[in-house]
Each structure stands twice: as structure tokens, then as C-alpha cells.
PDB file of N, CA and C in Angstrom:
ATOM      1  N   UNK A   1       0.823  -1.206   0.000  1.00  0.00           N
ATOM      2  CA  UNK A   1       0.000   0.000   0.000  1.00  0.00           C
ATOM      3  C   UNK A   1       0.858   1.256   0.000  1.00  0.00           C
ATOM      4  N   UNK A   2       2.191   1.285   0.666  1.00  0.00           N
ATOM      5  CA  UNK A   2       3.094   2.285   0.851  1.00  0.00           C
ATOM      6  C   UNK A   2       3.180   2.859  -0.406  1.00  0.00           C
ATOM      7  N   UNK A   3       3.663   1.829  -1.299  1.00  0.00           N
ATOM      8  CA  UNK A   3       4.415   2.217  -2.670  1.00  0.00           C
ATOM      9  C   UNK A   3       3.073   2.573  -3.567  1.00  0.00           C
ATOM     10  N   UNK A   4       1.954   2.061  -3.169  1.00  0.00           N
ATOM     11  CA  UNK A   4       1.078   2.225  -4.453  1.00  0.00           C
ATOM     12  C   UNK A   4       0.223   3.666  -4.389  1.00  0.00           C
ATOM     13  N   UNK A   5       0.861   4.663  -4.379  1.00  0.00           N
ATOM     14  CA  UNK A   5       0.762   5.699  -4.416  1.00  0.00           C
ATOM     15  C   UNK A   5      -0.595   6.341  -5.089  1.00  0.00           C
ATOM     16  N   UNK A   6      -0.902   5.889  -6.375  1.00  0.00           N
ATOM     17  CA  UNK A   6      -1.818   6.014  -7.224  1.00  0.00           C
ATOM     18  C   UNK A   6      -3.083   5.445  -7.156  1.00  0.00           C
ATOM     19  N   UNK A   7      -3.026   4.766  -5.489  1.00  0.00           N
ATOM     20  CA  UNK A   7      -4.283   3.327  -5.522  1.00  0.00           C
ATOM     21  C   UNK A   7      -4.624   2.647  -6.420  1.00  0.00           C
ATOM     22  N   UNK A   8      -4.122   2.181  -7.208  1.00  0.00           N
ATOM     23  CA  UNK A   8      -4.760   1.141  -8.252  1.00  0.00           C
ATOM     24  C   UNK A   8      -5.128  -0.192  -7.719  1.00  0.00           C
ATOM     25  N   UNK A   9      -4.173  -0.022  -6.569  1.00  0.00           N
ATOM     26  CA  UNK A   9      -4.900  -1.795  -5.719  1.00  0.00           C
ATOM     27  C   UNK A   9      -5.954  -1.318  -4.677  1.00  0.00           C
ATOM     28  N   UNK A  10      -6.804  -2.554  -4.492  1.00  0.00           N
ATOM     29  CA  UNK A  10      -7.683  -2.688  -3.522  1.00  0.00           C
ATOM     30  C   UNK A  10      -7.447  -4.137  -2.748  1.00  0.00           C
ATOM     31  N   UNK A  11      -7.663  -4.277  -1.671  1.00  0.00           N
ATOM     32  CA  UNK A  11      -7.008  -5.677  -1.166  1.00  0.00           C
ATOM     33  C   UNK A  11      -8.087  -6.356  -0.429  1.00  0.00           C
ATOM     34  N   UNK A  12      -8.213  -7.604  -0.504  1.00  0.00           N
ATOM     35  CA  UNK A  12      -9.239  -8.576  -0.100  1.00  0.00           C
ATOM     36  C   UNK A  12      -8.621  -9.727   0.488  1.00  0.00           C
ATOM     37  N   UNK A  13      -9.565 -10.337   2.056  1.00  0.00           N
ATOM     38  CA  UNK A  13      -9.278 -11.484   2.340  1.00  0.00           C
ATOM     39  C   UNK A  13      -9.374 -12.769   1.823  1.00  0.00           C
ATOM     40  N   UNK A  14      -8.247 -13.263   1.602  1.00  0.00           N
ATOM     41  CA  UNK A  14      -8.766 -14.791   0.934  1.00  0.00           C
ATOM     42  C   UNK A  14     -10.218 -15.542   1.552  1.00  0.00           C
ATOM     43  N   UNK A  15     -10.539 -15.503   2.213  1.00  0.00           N
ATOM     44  CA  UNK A  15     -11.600 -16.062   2.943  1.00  0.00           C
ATOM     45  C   UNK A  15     -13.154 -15.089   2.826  1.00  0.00           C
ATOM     46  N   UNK A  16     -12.772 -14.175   2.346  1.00  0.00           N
ATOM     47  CA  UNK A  16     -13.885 -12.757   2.365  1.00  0.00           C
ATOM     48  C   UNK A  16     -15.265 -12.483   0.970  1.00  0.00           C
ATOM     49  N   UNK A  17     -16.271 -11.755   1.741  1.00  0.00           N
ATOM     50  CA  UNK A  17     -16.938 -11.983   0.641  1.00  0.00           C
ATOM     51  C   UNK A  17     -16.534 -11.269  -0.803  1.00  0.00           C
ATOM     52  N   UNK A  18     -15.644 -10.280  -0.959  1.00  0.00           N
ATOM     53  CA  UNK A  18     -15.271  -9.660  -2.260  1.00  0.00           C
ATOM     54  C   UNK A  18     -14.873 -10.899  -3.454  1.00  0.00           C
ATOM     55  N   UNK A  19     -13.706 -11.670  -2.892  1.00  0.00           N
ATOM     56  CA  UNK A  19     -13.050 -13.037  -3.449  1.00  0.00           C
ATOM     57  C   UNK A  19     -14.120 -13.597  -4.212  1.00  0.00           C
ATOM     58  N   UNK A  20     -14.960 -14.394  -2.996  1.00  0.00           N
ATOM     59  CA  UNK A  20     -15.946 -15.316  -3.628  1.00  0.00           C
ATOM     60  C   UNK A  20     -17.023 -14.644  -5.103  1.00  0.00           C
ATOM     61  N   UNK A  21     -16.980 -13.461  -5.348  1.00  0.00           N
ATOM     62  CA  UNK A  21     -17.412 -12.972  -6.662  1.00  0.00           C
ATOM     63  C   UNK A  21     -16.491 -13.249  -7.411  1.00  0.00           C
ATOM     64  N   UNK A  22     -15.482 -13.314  -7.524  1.00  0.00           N
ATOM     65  CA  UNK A  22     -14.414 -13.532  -8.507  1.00  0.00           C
ATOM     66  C   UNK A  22     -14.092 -15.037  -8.666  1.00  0.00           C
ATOM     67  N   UNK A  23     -13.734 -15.762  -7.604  1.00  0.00           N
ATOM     68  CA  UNK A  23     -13.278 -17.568  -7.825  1.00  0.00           C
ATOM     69  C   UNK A  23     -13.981 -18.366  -7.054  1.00  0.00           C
ATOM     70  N   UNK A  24     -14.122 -18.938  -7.795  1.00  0.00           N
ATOM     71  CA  UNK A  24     -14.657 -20.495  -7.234  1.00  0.00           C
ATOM     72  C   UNK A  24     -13.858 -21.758  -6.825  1.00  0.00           C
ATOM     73  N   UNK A  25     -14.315 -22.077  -5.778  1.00  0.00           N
ATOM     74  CA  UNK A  25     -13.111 -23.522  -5.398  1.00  0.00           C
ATOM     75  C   UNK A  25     -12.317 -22.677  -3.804  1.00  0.00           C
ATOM     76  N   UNK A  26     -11.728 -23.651  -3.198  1.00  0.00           N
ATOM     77  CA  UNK A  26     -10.912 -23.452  -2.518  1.00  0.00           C
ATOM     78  C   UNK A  26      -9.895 -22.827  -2.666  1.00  0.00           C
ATOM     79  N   UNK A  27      -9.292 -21.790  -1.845  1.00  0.00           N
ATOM     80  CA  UNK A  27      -7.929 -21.140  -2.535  1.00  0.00           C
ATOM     81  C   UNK A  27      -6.696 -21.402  -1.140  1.00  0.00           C
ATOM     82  N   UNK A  28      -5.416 -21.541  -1.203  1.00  0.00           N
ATOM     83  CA  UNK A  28      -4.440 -21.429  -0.565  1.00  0.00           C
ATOM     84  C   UNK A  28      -4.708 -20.256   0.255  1.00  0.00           C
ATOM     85  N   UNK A  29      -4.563 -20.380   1.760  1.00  0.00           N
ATOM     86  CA  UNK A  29      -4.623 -19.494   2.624  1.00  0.00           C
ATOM     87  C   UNK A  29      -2.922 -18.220   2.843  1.00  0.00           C
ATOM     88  N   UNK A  30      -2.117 -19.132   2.134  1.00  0.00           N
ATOM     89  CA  UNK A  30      -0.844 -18.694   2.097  1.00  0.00           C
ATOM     90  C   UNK A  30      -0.049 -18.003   1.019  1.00  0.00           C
ATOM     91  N   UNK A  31      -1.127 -17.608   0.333  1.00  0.00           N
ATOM     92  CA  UNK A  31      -0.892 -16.911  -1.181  1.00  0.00           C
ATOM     93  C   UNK A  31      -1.078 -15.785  -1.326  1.00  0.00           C
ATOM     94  N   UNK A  32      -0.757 -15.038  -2.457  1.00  0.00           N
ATOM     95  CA  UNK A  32      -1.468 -13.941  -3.320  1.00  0.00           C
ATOM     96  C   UNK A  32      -1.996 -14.406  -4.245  1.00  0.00           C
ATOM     97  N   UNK A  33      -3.307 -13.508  -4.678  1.00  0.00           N
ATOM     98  CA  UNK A  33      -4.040 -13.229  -6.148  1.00  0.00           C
ATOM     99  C   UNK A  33      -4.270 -12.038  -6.346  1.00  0.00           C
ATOM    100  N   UNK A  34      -3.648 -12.195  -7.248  1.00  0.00           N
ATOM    101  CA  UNK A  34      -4.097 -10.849  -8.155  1.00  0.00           C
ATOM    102  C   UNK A  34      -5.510 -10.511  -9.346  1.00  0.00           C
ATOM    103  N   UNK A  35      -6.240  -9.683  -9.119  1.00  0.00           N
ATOM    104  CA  UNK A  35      -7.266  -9.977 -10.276  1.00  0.00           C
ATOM    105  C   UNK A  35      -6.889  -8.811 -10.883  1.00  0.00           C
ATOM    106  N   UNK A  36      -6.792  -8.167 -11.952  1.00  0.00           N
ATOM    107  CA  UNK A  36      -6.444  -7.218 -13.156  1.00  0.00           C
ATOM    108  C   UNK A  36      -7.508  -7.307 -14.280  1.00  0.00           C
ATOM    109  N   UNK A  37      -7.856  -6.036 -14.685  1.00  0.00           N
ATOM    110  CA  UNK A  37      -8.872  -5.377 -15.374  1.00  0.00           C
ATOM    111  C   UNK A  37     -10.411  -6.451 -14.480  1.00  0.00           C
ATOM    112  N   UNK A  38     -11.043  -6.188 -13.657  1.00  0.00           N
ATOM    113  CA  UNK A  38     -12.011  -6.352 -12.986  1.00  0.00           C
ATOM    114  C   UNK A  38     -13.643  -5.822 -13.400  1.00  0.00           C
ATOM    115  N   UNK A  39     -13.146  -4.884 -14.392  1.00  0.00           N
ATOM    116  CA  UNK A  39     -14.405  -4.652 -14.903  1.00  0.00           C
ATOM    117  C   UNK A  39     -14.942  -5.362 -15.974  1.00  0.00           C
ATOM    118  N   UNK A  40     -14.007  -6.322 -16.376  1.00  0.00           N
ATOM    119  CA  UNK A  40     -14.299  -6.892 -17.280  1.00  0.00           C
ATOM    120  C   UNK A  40     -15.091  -8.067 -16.813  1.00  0.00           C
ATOM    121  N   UNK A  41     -15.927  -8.780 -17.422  1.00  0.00           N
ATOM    122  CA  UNK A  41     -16.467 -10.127 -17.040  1.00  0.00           C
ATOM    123  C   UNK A  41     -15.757 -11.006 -16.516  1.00  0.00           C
ATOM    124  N   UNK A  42     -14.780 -11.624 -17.393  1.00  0.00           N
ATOM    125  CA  UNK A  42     -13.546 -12.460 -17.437  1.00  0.00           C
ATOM    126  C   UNK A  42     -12.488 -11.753 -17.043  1.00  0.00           C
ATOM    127  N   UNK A  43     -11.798 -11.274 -15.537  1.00  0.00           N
ATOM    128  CA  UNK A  43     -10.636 -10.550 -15.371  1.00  0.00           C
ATOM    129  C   UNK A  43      -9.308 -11.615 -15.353  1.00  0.00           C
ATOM    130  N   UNK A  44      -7.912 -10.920 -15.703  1.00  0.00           N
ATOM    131  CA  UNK A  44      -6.893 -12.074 -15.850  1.00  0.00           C
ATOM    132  C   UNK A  44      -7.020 -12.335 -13.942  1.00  0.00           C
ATOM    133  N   UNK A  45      -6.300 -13.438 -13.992  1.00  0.00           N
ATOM    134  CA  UNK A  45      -5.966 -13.611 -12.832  1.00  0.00           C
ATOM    135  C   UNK A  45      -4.335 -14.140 -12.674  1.00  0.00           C
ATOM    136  N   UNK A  46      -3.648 -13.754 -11.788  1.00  0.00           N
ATOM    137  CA  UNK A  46      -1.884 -13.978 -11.263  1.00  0.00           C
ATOM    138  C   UNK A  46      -1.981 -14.524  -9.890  1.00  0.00           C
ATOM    139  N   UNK A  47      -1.041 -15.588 -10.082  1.00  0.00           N
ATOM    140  CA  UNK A  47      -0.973 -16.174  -8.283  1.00  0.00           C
ATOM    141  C   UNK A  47       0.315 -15.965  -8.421  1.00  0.00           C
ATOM    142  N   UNK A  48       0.767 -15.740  -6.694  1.00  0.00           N
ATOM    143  CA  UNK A  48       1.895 -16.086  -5.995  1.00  0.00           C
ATOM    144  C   UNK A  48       2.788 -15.572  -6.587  1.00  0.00           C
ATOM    145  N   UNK A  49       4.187 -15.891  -7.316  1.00  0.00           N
ATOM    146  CA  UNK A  49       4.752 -14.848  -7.623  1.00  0.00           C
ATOM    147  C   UNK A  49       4.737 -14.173  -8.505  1.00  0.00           C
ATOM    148  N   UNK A  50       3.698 -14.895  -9.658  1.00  0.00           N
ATOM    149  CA  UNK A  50       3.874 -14.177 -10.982  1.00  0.00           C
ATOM    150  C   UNK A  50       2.276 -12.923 -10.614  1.00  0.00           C
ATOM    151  N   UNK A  51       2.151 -12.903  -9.797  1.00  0.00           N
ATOM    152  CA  UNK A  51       1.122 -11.891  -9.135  1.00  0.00           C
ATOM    153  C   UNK A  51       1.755 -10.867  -8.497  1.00  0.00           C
ATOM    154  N   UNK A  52       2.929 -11.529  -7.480  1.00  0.00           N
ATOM    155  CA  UNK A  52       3.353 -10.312  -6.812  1.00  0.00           C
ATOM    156  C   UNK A  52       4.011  -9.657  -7.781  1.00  0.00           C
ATOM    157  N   UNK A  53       5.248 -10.372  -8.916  1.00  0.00           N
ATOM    158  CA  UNK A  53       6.223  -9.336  -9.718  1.00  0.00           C
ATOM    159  C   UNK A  53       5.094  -8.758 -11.016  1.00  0.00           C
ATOM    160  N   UNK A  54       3.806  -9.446 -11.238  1.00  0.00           N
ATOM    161  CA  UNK A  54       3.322  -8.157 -11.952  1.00  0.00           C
ATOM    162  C   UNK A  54       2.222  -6.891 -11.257  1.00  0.00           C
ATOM    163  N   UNK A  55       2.443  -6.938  -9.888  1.00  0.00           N
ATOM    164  CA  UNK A  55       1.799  -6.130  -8.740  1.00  0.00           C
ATOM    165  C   UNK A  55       3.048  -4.874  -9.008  1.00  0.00           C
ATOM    166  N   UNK A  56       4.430  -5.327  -8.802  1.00  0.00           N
ATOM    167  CA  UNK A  56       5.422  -4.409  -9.175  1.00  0.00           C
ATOM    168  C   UNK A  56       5.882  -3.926 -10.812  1.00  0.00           C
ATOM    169  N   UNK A  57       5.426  -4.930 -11.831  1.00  0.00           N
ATOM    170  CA  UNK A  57       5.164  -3.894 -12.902  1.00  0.00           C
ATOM    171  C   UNK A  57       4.462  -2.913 -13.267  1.00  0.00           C
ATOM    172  N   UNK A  58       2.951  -3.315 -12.584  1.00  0.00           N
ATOM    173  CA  UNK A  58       2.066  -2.374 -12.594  1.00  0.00           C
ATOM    174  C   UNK A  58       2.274  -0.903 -11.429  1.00  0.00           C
ATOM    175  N   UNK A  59       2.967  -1.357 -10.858  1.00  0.00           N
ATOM    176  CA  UNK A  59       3.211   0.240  -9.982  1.00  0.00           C
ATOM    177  C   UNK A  59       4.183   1.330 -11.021  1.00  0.00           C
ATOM    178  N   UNK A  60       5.022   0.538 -11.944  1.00  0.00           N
ATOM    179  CA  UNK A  60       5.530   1.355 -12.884  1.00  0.00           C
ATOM    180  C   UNK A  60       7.293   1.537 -12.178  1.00  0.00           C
ATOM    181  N   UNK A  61       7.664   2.800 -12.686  1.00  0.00           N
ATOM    182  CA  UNK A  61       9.198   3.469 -12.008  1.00  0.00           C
ATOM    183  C   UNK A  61       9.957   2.151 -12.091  1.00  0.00           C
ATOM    184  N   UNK A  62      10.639   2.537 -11.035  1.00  0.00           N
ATOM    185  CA  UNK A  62      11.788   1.494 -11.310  1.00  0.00           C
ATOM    186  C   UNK A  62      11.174  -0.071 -10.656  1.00  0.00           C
ATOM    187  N   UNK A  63      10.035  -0.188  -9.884  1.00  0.00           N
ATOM    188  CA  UNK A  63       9.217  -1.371  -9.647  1.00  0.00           C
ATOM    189  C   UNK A  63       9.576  -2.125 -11.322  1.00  0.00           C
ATOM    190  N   UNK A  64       8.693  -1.253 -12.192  1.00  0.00           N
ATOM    191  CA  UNK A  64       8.887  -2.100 -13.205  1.00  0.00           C
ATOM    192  C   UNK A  64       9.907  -3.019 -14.043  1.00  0.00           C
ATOM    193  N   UNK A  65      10.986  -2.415 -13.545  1.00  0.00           N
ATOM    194  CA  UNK A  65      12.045  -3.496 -13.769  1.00  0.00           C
ATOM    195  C   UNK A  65      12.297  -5.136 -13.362  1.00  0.00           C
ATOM    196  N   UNK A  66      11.948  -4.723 -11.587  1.00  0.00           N
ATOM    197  CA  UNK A  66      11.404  -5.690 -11.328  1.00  0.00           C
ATOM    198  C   UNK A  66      10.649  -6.702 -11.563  1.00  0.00           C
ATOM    199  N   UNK A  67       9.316  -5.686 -11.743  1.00  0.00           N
ATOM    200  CA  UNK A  67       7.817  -6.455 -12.748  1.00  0.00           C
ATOM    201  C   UNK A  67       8.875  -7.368 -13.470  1.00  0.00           C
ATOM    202  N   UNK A  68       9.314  -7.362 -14.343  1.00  0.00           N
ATOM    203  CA  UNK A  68       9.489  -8.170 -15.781  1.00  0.00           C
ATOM    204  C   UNK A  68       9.646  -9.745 -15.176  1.00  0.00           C
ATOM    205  N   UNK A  69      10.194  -9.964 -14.138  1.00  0.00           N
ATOM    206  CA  UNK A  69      10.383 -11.388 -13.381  1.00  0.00           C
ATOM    207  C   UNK A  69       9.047 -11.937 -13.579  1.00  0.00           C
ATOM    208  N   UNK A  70       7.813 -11.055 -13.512  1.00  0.00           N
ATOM    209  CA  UNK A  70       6.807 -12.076 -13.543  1.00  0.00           C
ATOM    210  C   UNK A  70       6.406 -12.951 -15.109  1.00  0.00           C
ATOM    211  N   UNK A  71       7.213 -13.215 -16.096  1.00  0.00           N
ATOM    212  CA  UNK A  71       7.495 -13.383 -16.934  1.00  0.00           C
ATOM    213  C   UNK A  71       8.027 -14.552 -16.985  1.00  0.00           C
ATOM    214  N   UNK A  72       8.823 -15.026 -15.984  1.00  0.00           N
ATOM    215  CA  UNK A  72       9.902 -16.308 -15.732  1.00  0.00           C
ATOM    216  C   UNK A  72       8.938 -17.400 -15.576  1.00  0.00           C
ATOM    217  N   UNK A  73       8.672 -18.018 -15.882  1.00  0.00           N
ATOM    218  CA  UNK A  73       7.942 -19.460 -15.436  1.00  0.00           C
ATOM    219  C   UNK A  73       9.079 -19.988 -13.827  1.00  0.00           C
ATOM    220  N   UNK A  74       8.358 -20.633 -13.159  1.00  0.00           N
ATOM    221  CA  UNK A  74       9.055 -21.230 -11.800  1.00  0.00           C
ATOM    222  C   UNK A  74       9.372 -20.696 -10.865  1.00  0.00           C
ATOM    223  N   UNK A  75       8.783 -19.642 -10.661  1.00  0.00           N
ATOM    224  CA  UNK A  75       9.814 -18.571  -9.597  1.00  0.00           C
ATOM    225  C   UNK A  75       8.120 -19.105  -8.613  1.00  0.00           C
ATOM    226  N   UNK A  76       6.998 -19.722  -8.672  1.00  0.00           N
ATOM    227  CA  UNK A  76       6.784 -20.297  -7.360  1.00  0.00           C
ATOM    228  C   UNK A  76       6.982 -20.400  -6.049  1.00  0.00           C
ATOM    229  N   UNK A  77       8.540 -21.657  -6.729  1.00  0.00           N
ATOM    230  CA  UNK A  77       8.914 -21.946  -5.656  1.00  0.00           C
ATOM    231  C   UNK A  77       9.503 -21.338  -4.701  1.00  0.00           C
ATOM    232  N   UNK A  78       9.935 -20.475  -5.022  1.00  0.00           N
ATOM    233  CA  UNK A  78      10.795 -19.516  -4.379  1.00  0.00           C
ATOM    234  C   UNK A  78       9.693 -18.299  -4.069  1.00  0.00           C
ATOM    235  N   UNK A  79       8.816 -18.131  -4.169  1.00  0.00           N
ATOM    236  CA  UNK A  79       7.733 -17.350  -3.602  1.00  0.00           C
ATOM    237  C   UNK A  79       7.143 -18.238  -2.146  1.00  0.00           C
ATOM    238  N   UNK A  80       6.677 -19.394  -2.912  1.00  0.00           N
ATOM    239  CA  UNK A  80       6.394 -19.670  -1.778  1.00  0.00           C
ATOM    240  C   UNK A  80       7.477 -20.254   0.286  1.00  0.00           C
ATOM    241  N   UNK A  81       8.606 -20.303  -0.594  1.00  0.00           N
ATOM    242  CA  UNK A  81       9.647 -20.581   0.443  1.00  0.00           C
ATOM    243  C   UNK A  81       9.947 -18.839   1.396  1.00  0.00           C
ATOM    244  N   UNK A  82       9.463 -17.883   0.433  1.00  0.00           N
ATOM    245  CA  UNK A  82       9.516 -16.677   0.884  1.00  0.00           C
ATOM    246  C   UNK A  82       8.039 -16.375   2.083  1.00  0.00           C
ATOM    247  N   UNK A  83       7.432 -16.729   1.690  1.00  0.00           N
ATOM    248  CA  UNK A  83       5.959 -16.407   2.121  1.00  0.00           C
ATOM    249  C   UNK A  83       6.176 -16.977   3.413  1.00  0.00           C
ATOM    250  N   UNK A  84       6.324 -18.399   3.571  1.00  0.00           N
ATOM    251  CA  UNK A  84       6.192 -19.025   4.674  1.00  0.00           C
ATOM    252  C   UNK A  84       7.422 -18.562   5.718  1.00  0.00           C
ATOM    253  N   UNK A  85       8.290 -17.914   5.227  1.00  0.00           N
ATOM    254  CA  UNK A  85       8.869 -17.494   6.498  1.00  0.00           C
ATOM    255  C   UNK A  85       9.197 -15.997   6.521  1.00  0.00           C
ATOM    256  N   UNK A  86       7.922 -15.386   5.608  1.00  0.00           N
ATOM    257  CA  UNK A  86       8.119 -13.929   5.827  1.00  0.00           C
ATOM    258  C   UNK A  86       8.139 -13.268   6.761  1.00  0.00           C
ATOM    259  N   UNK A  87       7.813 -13.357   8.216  1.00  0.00           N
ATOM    260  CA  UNK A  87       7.756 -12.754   9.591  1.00  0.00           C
ATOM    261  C   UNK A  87       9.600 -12.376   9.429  1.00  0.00           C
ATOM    262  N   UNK A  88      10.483 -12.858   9.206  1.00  0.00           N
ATOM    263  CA  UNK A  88      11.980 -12.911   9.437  1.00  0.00           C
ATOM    264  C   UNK A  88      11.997 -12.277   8.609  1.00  0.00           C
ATOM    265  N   UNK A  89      11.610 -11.566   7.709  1.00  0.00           N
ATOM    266  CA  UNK A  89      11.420 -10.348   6.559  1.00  0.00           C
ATOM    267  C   UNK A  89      11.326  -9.160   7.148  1.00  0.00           C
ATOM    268  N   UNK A  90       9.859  -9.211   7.352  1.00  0.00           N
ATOM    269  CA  UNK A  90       9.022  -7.681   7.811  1.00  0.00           C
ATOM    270  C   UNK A  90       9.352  -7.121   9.164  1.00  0.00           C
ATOM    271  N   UNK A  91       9.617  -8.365  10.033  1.00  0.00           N
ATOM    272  CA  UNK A  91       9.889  -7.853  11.339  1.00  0.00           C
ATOM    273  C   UNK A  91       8.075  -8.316  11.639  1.00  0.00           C
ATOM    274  N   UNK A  92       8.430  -8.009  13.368  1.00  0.00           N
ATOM    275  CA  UNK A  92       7.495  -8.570  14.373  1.00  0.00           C
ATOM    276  C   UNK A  92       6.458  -7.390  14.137  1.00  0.00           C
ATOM    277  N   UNK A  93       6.081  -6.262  13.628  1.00  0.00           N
ATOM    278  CA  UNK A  93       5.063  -5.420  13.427  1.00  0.00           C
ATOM    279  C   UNK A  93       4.453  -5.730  11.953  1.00  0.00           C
ATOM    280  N   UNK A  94       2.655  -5.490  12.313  1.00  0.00           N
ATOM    281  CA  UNK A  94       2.403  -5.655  11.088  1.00  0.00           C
ATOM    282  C   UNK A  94       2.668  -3.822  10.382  1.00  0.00           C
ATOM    283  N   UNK A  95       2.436  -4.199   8.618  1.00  0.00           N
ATOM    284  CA  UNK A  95       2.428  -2.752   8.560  1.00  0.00           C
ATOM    285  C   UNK A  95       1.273  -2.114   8.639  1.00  0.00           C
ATOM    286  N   UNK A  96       1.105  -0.780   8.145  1.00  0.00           N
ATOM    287  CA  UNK A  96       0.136  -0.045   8.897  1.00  0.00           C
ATOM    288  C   UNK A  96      -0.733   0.222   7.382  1.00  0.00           C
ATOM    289  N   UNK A  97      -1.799   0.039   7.622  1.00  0.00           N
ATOM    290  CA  UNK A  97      -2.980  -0.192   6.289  1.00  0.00           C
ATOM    291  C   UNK A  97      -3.762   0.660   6.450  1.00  0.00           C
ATOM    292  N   UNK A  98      -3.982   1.182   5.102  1.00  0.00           N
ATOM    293  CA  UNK A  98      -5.372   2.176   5.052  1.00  0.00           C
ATOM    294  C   UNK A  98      -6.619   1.110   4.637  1.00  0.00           C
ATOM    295  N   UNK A  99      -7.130   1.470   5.939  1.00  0.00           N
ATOM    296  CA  UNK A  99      -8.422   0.627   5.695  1.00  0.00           C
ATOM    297  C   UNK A  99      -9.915   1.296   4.895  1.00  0.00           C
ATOM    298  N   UNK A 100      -9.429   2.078   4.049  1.00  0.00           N
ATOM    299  CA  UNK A 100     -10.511   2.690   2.649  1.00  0.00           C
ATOM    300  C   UNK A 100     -10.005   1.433   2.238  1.00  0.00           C
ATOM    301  N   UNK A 101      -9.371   1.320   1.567  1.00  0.00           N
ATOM    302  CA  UNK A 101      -8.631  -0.032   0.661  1.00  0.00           C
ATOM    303  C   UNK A 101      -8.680  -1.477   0.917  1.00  0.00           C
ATOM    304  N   UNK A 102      -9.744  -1.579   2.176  1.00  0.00           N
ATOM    305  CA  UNK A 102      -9.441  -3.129   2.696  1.00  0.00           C
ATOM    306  C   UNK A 102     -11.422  -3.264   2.485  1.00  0.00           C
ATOM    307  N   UNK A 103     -11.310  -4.194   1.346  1.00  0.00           N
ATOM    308  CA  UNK A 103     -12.622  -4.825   0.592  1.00  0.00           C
ATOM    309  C   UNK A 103     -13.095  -5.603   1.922  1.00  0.00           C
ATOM    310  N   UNK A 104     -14.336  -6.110   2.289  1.00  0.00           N
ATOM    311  CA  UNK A 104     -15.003  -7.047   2.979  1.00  0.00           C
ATOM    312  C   UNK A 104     -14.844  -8.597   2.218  1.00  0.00           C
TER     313      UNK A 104
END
């Protein structure tokens, strides 16, 4: 939320009612999704990392350099080896959220 300056994201609980308009089925509690162009009927959808590195193309600047990784096929695994021990990342605080931006 820090970086996304421009709000183009809105953020939803995996478990929440916003989600369930969009997918069907069970989803990983330990993931990202991304949904992109939403107004459309059919929006794309991105998991896990090829979600997060095109979360950072779409912010643009030098993010977008970044972005281009979401491009790589396999980087998964290495998302998800990140995820599960992200606390040793961020540190013991969560960050601080604008809750306009936090969907039901």
C-alpha cells in the first residue's frame, strides 16, 4: 500500500466476501491473487509470484524493472519458500494499512 501511491490496488481477504465474486473452489490461505482489469467479465488472474512481480510492474518506475520477473515461469517456488517465512522479513510489526482499501 506504501508504494502504491496512485491506488490502483484494492485488497481482499482470501476467505472474504469480495473473493468469492471472482473464484470459485478453494484457494491457498498462504498466497497472493491478483485480479487485473475487474471490470471486465472475465478478469486475468496472477498467483503467488507471478502476481506479486506483476503487482510491481504495474506500480511502474523502477518497480517495473522488477515487474518483468513475472514473466519467468518457476519462480513459485521460491515465492512460496519466501511467504512461509516472511515474519523474518518484515519484522514482528504488522504494517500499517489504510483501511478505505481493505474490501469485505
Amino acid at each position: 500500500m506504501k508504494r502504491d501511491t496512485s491506488h490502483l490496488f484494492a485488497f481482499a481477504p482470501l476467505d472474504g466476501k469480495t473473493i468469492e465474486k471472482w473464484l470459485d473452489g478453494p484457494r491457498e490461505a498462504n498466497t497472493l491473487i491478483l485480479l487485473e482489469n475487474t471490470e471486465s467479465p472475465h478478469p486475468k488472474t496472477w498467483t503467488a509470484a507471478k502476481g506479486a512481480f506483476r503487482i510491481l510492474f504495474l506500480l511502474g518506475g523502477k518497480w517495473k524493472l522488477i515487474g518483468w520477473l513475472y514473466l519467468i515461469p518457476g519462480l513459485d517456488l521460491f515465492y512460496h519458500l519466501f511467504a512461509r517465512h516472511r515474519h523474518h522479513f518484515q519484522g514482528a510489526t504488522a504494517p500499517d494499512l489504510d483501511k478505505s482499501r481493505l474490501l469485505p
